[in-house]
Protein backbone atom coordinates (compact mmCIF):
# COMPACT_ATOMS: atom_id res chain seq x y z
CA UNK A 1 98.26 92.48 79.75
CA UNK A 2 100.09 93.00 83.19
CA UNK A 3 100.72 91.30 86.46
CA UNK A 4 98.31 93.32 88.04
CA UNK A 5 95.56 92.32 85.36
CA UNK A 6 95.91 88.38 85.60
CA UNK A 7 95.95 88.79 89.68
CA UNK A 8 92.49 90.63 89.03
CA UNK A 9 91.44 87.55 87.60
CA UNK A 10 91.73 84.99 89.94
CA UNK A 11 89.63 84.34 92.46
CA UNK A 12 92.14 84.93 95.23
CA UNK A 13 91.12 81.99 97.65
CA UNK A 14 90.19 82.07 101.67
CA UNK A 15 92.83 80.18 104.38
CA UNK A 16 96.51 81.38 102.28
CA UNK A 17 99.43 80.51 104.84
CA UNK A 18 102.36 78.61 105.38
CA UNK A 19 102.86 75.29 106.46
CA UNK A 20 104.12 75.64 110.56
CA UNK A 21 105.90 72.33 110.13
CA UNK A 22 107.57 73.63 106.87
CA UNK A 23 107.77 77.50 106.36
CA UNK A 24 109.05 76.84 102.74
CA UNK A 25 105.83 75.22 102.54
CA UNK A 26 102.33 76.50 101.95
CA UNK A 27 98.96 75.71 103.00
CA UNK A 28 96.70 73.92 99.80
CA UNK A 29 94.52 77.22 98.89
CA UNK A 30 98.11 79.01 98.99
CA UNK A 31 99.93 76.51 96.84
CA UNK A 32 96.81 76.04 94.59
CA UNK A 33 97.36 80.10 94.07
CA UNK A 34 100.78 79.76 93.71
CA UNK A 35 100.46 77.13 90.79
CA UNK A 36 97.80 79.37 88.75
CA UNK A 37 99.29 82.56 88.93
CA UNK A 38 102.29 80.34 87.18
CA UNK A 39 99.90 79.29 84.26
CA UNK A 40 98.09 82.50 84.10
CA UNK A 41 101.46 84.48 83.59
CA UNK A 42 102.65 81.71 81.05
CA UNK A 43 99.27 81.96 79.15
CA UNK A 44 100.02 85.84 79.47
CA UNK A 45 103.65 85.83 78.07
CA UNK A 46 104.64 87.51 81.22
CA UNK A 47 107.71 86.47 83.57
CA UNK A 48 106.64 86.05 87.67
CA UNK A 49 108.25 84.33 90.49
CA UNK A 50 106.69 84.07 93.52
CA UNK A 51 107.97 83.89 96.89
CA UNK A 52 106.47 84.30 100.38
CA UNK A 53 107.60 84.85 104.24
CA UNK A 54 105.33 84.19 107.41
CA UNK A 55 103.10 87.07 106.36
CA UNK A 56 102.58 87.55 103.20
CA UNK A 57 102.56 86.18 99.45
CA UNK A 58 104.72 87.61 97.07
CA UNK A 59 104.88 88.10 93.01
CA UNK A 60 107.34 89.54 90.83
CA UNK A 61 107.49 90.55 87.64
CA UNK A 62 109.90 92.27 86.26
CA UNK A 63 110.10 95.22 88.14
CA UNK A 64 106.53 95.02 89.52
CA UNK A 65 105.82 93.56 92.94
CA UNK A 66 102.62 92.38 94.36
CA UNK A 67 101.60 91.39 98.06
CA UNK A 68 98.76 89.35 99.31
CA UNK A 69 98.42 88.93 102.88
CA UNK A 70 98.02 85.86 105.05
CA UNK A 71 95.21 84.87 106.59
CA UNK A 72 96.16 82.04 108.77
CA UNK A 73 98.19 79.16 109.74
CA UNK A 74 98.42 75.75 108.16
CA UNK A 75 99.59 73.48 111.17
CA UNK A 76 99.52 69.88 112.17
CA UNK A 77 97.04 67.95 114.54
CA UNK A 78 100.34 66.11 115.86
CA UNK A 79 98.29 63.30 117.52
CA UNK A 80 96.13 63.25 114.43
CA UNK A 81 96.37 60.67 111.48
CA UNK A 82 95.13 59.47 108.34
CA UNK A 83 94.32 56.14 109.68
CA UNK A 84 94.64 55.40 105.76
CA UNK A 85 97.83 56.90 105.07
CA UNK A 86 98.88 57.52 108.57
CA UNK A 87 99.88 60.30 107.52
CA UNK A 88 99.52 63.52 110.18
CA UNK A 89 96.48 65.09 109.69
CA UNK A 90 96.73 69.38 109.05
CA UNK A 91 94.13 72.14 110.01
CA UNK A 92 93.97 75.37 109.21
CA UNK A 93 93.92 78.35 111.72
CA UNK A 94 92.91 82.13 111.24
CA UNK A 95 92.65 82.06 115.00
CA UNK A 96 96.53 82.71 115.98
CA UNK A 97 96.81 86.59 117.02
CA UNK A 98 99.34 87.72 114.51
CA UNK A 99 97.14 86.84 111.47
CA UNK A 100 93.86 88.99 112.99
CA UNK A 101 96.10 91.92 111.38
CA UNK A 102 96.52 92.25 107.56
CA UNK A 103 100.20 92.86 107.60
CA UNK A 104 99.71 94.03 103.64
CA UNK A 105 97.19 96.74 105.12
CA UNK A 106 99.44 97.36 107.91
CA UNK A 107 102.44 98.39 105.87
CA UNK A 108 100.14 100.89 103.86
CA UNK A 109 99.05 102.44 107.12
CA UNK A 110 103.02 102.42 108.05
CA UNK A 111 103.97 104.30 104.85
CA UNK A 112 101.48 106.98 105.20
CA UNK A 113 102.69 107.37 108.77
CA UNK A 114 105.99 107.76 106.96
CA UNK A 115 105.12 110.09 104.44
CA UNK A 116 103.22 112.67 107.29
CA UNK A 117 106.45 112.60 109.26
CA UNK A 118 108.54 113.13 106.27
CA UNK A 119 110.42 110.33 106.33
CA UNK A 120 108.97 107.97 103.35
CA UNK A 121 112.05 107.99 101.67
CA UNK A 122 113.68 105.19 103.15
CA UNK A 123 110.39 103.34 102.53
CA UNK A 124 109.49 101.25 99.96
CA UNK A 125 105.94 103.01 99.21
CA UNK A 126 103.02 100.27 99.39
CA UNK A 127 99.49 100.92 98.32
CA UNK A 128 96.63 99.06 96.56
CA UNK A 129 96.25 99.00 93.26
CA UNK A 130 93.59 96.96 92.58
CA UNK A 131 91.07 93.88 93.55
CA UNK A 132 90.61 90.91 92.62
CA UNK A 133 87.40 89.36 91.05
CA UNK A 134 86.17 88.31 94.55
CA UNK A 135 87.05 91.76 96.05
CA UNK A 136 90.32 90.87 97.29
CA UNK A 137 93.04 93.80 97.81
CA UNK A 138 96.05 93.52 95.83
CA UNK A 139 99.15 95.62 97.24
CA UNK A 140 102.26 96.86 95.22
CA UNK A 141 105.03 97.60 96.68
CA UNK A 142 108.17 99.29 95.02
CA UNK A 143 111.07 97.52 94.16
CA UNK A 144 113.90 96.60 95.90
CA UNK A 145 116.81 94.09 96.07
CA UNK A 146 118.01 92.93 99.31
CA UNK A 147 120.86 93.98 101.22
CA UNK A 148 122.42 90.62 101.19
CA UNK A 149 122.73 91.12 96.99
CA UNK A 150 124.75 93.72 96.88
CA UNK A 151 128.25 94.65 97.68
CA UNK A 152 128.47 98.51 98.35
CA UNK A 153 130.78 100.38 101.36
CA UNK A 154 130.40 103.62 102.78
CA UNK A 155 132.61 106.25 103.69
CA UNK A 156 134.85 105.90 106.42
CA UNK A 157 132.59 109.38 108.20
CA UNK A 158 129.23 107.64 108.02
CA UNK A 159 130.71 104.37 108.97
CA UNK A 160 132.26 105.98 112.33
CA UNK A 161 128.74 108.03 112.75
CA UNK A 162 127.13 104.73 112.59
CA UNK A 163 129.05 102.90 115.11
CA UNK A 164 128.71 106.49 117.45
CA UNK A 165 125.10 106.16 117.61
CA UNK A 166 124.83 102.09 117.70
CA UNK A 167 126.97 102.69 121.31
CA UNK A 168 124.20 105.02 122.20
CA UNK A 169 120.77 103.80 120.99
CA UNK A 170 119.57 100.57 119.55
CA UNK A 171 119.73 100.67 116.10
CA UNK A 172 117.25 97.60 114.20
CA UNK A 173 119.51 97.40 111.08
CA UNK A 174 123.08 95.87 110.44
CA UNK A 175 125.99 98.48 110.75
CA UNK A 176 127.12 98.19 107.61
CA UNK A 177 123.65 99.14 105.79
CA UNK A 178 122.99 101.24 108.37
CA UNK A 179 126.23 103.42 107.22
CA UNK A 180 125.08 103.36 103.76
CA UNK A 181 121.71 105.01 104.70
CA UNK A 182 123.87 107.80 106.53
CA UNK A 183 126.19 108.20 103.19
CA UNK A 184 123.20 108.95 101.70
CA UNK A 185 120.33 110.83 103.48
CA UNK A 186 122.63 112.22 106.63
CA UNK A 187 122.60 111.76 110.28
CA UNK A 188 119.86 114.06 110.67
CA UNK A 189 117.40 112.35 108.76
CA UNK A 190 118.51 108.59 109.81
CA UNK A 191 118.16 110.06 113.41
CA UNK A 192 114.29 110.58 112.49
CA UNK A 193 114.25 107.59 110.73
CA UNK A 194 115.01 105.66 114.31
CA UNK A 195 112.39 107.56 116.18
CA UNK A 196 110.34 106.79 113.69
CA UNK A 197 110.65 103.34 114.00
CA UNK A 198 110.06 103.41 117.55
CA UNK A 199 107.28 105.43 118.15
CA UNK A 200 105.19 103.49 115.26
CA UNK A 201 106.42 100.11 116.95
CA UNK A 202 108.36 98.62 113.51
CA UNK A 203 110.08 95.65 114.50
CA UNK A 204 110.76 92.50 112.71
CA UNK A 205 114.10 94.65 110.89
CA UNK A 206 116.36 91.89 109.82
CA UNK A 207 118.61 91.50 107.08
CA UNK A 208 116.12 90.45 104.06
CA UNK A 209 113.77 93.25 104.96
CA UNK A 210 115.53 96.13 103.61
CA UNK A 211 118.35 96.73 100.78
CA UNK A 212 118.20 99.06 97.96
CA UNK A 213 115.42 101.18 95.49
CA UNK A 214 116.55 100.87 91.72
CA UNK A 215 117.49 104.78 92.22
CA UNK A 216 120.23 103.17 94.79
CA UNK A 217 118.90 104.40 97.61
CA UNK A 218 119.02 102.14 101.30
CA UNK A 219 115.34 101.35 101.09
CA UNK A 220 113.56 99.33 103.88
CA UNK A 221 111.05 97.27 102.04
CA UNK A 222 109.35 94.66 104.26
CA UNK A 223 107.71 96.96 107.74
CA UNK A 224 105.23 95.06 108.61
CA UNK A 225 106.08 94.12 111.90
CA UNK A 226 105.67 90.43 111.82
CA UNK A 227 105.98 89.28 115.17
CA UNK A 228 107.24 85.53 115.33
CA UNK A 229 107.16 85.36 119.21
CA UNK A 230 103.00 85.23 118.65
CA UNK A 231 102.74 82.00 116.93
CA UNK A 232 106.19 79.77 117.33
């Protein structure tokens, strides 16, 4: 049994999110699907971690990695209490306009984008491969560790190309990655790679959004284009 075969066999639940008070927390459905893809992978003999950003949920194992998108926001009624517990009372919200996209479908569209304009290669490729039992998609999405992992220089040409073309155009990624992605695909393909990224509009670039493919490749992995101005 896989991953991808226990995630077909939960009922993937309606209103996953984070917690707007507490990002590192989730909404109830979110955490209740957090806890049983834990005991499904245990009953499986399979390792998983899970992890998530504003967008999207995320499980790993081993070298296999599986997104499930968002759906809404789990945020609280501030002048709202338990008069019980007095604790503050939560709701949840599908209403806010960044979660009317699925940023999981998104990124597929993105990487086909990428693969017609020949640049897919600095792409983690994302697709679905699968459903759940109550027709949810499940992505997968190539692996990748994050920049901040490893410890890698480039050559003292790329690194001076770099910093040439950061003085003329903006340029979404950190210098020193940035370099690295020169070292290895060339100028002329990282130039495309920028225009790329503007004309398709793929913002939200920081550091824990792109790093390196197990072939040790610069890969940008996370191009969904979460936009936190919408909602905070």
């Amino acid at each position: 049994m896989t991953m991808l075969d226990v995630l077909k066999g939960i009922n993937i639940p309606d209103e996953m999110g984070i917690n707007d008070d507490d990002s590192s927390d989730l909404s109830p459905n979110a955490a209740w699907f957090d806890g049983e893809v834990y005991y499904q992978a245990r009953k499986a003999e399979l390792p998983v971690h899970t992890d998530w950003g504003c967008s999207q949920f995320v499980i790993i194992s081993g070298k296999d990695v599986y997104k499930l998108p968002f759906d809404g926001l789990w945020y609280p009624g501030y002048d709202e209490k338990d008069w019980e517990t007095d604790e503050v009372i939560h709701h949840y919200d599908d209403s806010f306009e960044n979660y009317a996209v699925n940023h999981c479908a998104k990124a597929v569209d993105v990487y086909q984008c990428a693969v017609v304009e020949g640049v897919d290669k600095i792409f983690a490729k994302m697709e679905i491969a699968g459903y759940s039992i109550n027709k949810c998609a499940i992505y997968k999405q190539e692996y990748a560790t994050t920049w901040l992992d490893e410890d890698k220089k480039a050559s003292d040409e790329s690194t001076s190309k770099a910093k040439e073309i950061e003085s003329k155009q903006h340029v979404p990624f950190d210098s020193d990655w940035f370099a690295l992605a020169i070292d290895w695909y060339g100028f002329s393909f990282m130039q495309r790679v920028l225009d790329f990224i503007e004309e398709y509009e793929v913002d939200d670039l920081h550091r824990n959004n792109y790093g390196f493919a197990e072939d040790g490749r610069p890969i940008v992995y996370d191009y969904c284009s979460y936009d936190n101005s919408v909602v905070f």
